[in-house]
Protein backbone atom coordinates (compact mmCIF):
# COMPACT_ATOMS: atom_id res chain seq x y z
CA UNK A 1 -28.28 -3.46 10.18
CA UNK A 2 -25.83 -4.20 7.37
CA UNK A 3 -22.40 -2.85 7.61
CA UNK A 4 -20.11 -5.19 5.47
CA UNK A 5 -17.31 -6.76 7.56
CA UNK A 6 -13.36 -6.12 6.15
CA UNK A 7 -13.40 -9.61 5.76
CA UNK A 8 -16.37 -10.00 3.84
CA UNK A 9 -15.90 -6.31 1.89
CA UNK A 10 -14.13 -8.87 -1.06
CA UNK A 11 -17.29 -11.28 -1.21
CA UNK A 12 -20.02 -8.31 -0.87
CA UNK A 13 -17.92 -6.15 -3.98
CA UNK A 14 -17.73 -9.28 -6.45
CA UNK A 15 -21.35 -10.14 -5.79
CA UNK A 16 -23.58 -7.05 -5.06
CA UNK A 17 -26.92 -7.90 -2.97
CA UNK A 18 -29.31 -6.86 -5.69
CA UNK A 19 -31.54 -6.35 -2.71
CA UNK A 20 -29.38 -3.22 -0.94
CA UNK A 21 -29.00 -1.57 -4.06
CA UNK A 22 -27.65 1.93 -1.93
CA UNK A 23 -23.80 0.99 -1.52
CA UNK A 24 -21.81 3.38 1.23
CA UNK A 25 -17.92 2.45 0.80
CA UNK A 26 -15.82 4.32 2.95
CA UNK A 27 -12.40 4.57 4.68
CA UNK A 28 -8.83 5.73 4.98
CA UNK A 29 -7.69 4.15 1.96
CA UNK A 30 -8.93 5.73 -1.03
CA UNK A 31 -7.09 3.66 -3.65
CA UNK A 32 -9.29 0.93 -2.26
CA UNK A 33 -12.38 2.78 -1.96
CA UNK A 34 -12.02 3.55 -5.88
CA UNK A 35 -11.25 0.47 -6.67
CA UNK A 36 -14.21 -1.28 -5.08
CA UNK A 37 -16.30 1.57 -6.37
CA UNK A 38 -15.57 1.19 -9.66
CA UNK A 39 -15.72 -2.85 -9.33
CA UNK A 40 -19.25 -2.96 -8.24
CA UNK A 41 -20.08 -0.16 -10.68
CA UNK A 42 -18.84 -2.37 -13.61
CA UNK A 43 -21.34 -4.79 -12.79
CA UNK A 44 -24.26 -2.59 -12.19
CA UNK A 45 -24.23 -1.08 -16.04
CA UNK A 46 -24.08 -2.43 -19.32
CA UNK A 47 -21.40 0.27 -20.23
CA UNK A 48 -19.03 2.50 -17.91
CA UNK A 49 -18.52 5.23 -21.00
CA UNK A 50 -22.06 6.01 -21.69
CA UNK A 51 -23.92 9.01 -20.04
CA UNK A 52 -27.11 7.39 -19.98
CA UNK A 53 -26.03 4.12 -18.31
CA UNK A 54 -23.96 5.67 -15.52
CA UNK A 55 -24.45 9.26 -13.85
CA UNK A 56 -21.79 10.80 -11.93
CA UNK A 57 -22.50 13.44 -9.35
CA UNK A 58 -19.71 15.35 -6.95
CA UNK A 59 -21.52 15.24 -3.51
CA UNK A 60 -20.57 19.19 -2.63
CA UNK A 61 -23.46 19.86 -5.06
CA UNK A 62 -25.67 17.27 -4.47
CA UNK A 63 -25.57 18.89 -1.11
CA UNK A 64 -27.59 21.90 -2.02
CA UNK A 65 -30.11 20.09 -3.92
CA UNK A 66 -30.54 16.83 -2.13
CA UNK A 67 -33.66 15.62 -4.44
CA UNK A 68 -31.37 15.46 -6.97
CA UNK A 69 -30.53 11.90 -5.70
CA UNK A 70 -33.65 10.72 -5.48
CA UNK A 71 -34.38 12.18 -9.16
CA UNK A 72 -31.73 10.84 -10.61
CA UNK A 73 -31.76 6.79 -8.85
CA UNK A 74 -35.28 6.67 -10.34
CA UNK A 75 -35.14 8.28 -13.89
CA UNK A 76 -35.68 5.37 -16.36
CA UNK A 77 -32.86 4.83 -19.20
CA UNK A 78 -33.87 6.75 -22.45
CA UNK A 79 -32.37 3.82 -24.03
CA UNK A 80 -33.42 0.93 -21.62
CA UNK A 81 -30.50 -0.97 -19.74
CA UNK A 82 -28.89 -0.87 -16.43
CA UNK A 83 -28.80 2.20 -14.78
CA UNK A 84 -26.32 3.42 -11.93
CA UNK A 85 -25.34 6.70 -10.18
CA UNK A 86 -21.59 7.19 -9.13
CA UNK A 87 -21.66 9.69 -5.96
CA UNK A 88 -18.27 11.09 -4.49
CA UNK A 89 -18.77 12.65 -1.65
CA UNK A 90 -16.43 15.59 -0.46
CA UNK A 91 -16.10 18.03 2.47
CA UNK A 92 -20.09 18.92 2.46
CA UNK A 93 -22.48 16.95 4.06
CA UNK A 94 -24.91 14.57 1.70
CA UNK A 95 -26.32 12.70 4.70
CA UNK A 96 -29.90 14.39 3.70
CA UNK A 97 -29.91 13.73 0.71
CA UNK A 98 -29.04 9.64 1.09
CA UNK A 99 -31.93 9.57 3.74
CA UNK A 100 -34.54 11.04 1.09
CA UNK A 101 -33.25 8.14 -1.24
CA UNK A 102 -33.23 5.70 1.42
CA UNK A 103 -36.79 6.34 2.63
CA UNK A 104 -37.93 6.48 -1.34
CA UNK A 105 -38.92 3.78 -3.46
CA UNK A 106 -36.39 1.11 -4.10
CA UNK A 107 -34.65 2.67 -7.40
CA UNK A 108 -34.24 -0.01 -10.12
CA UNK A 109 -30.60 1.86 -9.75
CA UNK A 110 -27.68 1.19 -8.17
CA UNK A 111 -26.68 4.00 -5.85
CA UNK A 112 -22.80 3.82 -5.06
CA UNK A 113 -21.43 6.20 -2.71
CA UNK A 114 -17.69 6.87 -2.47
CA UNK A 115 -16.72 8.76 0.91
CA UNK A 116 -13.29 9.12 3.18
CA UNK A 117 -12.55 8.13 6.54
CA UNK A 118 -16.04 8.00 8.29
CA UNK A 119 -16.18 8.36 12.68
CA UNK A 120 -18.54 5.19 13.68
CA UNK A 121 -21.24 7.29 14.43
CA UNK A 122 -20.75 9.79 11.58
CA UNK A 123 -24.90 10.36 9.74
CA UNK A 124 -23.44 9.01 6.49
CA UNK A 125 -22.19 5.72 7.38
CA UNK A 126 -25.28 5.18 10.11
CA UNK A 127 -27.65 6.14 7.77
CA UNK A 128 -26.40 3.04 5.11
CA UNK A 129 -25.60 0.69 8.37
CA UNK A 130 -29.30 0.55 9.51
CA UNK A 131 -31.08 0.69 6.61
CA UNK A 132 -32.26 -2.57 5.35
CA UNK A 133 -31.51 -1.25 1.61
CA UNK A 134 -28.38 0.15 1.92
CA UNK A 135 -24.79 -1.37 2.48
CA UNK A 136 -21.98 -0.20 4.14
CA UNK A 137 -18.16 -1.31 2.98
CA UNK A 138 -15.21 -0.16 5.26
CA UNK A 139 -11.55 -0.20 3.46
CA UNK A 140 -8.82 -0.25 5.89
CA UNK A 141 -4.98 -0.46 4.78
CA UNK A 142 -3.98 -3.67 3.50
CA UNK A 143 -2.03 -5.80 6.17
CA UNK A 144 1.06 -8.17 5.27
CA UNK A 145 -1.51 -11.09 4.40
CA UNK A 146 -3.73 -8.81 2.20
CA UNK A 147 -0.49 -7.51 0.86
CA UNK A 148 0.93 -10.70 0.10
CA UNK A 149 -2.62 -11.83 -1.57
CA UNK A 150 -2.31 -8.76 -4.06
CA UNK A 151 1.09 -9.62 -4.93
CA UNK A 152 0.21 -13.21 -5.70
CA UNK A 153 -2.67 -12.40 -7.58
CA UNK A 154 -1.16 -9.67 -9.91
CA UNK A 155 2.21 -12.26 -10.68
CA UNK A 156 -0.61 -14.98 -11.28
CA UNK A 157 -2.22 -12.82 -13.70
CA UNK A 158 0.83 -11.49 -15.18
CA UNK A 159 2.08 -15.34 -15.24
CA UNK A 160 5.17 -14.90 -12.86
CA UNK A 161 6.24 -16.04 -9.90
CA UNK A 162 8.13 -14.53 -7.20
CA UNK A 163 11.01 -15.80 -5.16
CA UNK A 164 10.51 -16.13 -1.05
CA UNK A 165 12.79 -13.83 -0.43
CA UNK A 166 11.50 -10.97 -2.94
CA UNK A 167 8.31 -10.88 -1.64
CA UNK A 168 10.08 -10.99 1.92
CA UNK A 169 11.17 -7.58 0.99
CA UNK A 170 8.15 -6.11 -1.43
CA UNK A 171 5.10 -6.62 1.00
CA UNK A 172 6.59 -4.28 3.62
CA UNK A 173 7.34 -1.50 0.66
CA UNK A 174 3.79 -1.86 -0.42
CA UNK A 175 0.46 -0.79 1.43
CA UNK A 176 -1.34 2.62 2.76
CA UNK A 177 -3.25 3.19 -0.62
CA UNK A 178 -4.59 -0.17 -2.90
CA UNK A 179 -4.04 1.50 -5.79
CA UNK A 180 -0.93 2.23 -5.04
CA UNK A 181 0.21 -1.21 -4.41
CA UNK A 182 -1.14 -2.37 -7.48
CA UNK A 183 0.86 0.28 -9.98
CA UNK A 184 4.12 -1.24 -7.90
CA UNK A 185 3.14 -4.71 -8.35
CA UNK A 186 2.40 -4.52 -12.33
CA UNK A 187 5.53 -2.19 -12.66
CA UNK A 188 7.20 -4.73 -11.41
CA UNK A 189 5.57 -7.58 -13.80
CA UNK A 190 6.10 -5.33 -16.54
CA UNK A 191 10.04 -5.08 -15.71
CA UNK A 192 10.46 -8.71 -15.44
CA UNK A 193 7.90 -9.69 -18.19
CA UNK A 194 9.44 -13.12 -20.26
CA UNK A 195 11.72 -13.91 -17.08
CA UNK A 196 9.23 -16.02 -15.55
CA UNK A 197 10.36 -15.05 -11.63
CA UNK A 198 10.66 -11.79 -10.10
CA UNK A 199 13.98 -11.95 -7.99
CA UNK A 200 14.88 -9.71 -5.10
CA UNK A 201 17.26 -7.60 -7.75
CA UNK A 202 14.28 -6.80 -9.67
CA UNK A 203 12.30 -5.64 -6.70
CA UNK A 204 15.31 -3.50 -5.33
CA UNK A 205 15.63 -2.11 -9.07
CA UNK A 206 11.80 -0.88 -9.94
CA UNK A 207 10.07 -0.60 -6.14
CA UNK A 208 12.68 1.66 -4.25
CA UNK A 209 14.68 4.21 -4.74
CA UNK A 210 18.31 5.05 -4.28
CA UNK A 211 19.49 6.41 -0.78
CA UNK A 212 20.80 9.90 -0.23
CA UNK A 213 23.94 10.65 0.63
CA UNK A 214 22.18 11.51 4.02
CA UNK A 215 20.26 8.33 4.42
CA UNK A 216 23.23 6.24 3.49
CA UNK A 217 25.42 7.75 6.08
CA UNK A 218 22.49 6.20 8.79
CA UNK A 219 22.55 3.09 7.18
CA UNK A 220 25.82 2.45 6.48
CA UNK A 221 26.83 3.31 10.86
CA UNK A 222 24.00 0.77 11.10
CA UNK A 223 25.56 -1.92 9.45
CA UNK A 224 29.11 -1.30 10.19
CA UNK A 225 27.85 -1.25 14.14
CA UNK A 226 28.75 2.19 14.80
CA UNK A 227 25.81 2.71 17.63
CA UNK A 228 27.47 6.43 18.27
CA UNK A 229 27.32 7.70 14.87
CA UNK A 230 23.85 5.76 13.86
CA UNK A 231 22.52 8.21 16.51
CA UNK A 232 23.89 10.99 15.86
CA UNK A 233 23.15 10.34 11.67
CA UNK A 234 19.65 9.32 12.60
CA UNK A 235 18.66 12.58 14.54
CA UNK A 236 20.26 14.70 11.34
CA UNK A 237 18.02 12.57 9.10
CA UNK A 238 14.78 12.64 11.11
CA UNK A 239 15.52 16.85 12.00
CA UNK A 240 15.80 17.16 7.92
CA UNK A 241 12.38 15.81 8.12
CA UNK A 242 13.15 12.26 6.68
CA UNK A 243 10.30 9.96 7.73
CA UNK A 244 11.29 6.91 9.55
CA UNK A 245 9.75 5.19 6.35
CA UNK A 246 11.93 6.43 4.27
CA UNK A 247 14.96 5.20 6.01
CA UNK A 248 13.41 1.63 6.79
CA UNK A 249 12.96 1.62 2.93
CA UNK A 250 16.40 2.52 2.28
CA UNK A 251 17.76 -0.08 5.10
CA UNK A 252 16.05 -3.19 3.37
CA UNK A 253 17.45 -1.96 -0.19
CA UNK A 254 21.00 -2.01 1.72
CA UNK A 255 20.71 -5.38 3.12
CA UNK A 256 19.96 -6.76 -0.38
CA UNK A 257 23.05 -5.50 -1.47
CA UNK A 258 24.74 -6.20 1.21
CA UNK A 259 23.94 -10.02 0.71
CA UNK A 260 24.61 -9.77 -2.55
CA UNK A 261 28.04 -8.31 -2.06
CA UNK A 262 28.39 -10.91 0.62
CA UNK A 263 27.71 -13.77 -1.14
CA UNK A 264 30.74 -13.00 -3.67
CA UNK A 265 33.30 -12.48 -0.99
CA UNK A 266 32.38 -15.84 0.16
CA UNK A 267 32.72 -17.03 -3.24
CA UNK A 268 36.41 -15.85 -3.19
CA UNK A 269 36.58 -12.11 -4.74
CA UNK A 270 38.23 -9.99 -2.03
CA UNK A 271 36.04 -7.12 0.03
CA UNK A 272 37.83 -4.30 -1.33
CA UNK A 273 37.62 -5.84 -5.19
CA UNK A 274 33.78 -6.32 -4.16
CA UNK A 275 33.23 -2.84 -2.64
CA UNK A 276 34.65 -1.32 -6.08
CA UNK A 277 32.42 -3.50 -8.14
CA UNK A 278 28.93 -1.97 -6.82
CA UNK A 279 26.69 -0.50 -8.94
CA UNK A 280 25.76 2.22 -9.22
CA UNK A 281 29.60 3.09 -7.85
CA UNK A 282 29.79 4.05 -4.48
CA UNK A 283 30.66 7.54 -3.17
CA UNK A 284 34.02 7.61 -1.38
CA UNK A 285 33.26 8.38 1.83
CA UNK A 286 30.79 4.95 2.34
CA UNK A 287 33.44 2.56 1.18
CA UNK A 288 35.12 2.42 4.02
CA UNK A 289 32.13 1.37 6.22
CA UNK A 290 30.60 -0.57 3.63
CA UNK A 291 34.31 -2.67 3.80
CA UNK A 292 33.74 -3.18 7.69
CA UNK A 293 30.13 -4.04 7.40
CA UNK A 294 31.08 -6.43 4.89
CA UNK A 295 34.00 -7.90 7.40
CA UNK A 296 31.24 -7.82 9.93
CA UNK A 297 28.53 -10.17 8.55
CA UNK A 298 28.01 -13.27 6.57
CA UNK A 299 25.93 -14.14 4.22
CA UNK A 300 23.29 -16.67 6.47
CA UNK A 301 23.67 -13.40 9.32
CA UNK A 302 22.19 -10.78 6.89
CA UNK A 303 19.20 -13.40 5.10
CA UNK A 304 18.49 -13.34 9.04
CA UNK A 305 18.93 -9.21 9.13
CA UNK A 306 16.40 -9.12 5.91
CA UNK A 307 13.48 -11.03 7.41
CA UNK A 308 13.46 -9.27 10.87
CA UNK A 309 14.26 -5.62 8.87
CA UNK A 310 11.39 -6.65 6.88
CA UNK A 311 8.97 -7.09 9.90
CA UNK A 312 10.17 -3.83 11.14
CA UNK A 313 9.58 -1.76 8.06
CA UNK A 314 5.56 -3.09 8.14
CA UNK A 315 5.28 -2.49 11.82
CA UNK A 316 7.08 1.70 11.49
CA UNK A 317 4.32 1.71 8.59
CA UNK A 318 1.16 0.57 10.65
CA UNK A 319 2.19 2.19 13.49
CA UNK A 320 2.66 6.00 12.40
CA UNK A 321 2.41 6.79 16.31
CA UNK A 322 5.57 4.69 17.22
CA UNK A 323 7.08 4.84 13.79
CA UNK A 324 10.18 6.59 14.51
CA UNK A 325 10.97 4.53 18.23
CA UNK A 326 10.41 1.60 16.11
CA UNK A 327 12.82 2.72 13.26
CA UNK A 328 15.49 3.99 16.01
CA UNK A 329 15.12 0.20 17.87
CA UNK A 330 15.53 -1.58 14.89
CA UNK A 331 18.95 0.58 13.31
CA UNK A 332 20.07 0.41 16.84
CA UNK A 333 19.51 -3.19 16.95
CA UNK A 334 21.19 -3.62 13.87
CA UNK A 335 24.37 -1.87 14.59
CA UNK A 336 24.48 -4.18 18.07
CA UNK A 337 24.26 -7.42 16.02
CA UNK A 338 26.71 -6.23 13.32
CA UNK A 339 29.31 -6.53 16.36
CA UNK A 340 28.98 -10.02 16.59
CA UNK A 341 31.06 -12.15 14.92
CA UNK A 342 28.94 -15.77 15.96
C-alpha cells in the first residue's frame, strides 16, 4: 500500500520511485496538485513541448474509451526517449480505465494523474493506494510553516530577504491555492528587486488591497474601541456578503499603518499633522477615528496588535466553519484593548 504521506509528498515529487511509475496526485489544492504534476512530469521526459515525448489526455474522454490508457502508457517513442502521459481527470469517472493500466504490463511510461479532492475511499485514489505500482500524493493547503518555507525559498531564489515583521504579516495573506502563493511571493520580489529586503511597506503595497469605504468603517470602530459601532459595522459588512477574510485582510493592512503613523507621533509630528499626511489621503469621515485610535495606542501596543491579528487572520482562513466567530472575537477583542491606556 503506498499512499505518499503530506510530509513526504516533497521527497516522493523531487525523486520519483522509478518503480511506481502510475502517479495519483490529488487534493483540495489545485495550484499544488499542478505544480507537483508538472514537477514530476519534467523529470519523466526529455522535453515538455514535444508531442511525442509527453501525451496529454482530459480524463472525461478517456472515460469512454478506457484502453486508451493502456494504449497510450505502452506505445514506444517514434523517436526513442522518455515517454510520459499527463491525465487530468474531471467530473467522469476514469477509475476503469487506471485499473486496466494498473493490472497491465509495467509501461516504460510514466503515468501521472491529476485529480481534485478525493473521499478516502473514493475507486481512484484506492485503486493507486494498494497497488504496488502506483503512488498516491495528497496536497492539502499550505499551513503557516509550509507558508513560511515558500516565502523563504522564493526571496532566496530571488536573492532577498525579508524583515520579521513582513513575513509576520504575508504568511497569513498567503495560502488556499500553491500557485497562488507563489505569483504573490515573486510579485512581491519583483517589486522590491535591487532593494535587497522586502519591508512590511512593500508587502502592504503589492499583496493587499485597499479597504472600502465599508470595510474601513469596521476597522476603523475596531481600533478606535468603539465595541457598539464595530458590531453594528460588522453585521452591514458580513450582510453585504464581505467574507470575514476580507476584513481580517483589511485589519492587518490597518495596523501597519497604524504603526507607521504611530511611530511618527512618537517621533514628535502631532496626530492631526500625521492623520493629514496618509497616503493615499484619507476620506473625511475616518479621520476622526483614525485621530482617537491613534491617541489610543502606542507604538510597542500595536507591534503586539500585529502578531496576534496575524494569528487570527490564518486561523478565520483554516477554519472556514468558524471563520466569521473568529473574525467577530478578534475585532471585538481589538476594540476592548484599544481602551486601555497601560
Amino acid at each position: 500500500m503506498v499512499a505518499i504521506k503530506a510530509a513526504d509528498a516533497d521527497r516522493f515529487t523531487a525523486n520519483p520511485d522509478p518503480a511506481r511509475p502510475v502517479v495519483l496526485i490529488y487534493g483540495p489544492d489545485s495550484g499544488l496538485v499542478r505544480e507537483r504534476a508538472a514537477a514530476i512530469i519534467r523529470k519523466s521526459v526529455d522535453s515538455m513541448d514535444d508531442p511525442f515525448s509527453l501525451v496529454r489526455m482530459d480524463g472525461d474522454a478517456l472515460s469512454g474509451e478506457p484502453g486508451r490508457l493502456v494504449e497510450e502508457a505502452n506505445t514506444i517513442p517514434m523517436f526513442g526517449g522518455r515517454r510520459a502521459v499527463w491525465v487530468r481527470s474531471g467530473a467522469r469517472n476514469i477509475a476503469p480505465a487506471v485499473e486496466m493500466l494498473l493490472k497491465a504490463t509495467a509501461p516504460d511510461c510514466r503515468v501521472v494523474i491529476e485529480a481534485g479532492e478525493l473521499r478516502r475511499n473514493a475507486p481512484l485514489r484506492t485503486l493507486c493506494e494498494r497497488a504496488a505500482n502506483a503512488a498516491a500524493i495528497p496536497c492539502y493547503e499550505d499551513n503557516a510553516q509550509a507558508i513560511a518555507r515558500l516565502i523563504d525559498d522564493e526571496m532566496r531564489e530571488a536573492d532577498l530577504t525579508i524583515a520579521g515583521d513582513a513575513k509576520a504579516v504575508l504568511v497569513p495573506l498567503l495560502g488556499g491555492d500553491r500557485s497562488a502563493s507563489r505569483n504573490e511571493i515573486r510579485k512581491l520580489a519583483l517589486y522590491a528587486r535591487g532593494k535587497g529586503r522586502v519591508e512590511l511597506d512593500d508587502v502592504m503595497a503589492v499583496v493587499t488591497d485597499a479597504s472600502s469605504l465599508a470595510l474601513d468603517a469596521v476597522i476603523d470602530a475596531a481600533f478606535a474601541g468603539r465595541t457598539a459601532d464595530l458590531d453594528a459595522q460588522y453585521a452591514k459588512a458580513t450582510t453585504a456578503g464581505t467574507s470575514p477574510g476580507t476584513i481580517m485582510f483589511s485589519v492587518l493592512r490597518q495596523v501597519a499603518a497604524l504603526h507607521k503613523a504611530r511611530l511618527t507621533v512618537e517621533a514628535g509630528m502631532s496626530t492631526s499633522q500625521v492623520v493629514e499626511s496618509f497616503i493615499p489621503p484619507l476620506h473625511f469621515s475616518r479621520k476622526a477615528l483614525v485621530e482617537a485610535a491613534l491617541r489610543n495606542w502606542t507604538a510597542a501596543r500595536l507591534e503586539r496588535a500585529m502578531t496576534q491579528l496575524a494569528d487570527a487572520a490564518f486561523d478565520v482562513r483554516r477554519q472556514a466553519g468558524l471563520a466569521d466567530t473568529l473574525a467577530h472575537r478578534a475585532l471585538l477583542s481589538l476594540a476592548v484593548n484599544a481602551r486601555r491606556r497601560e
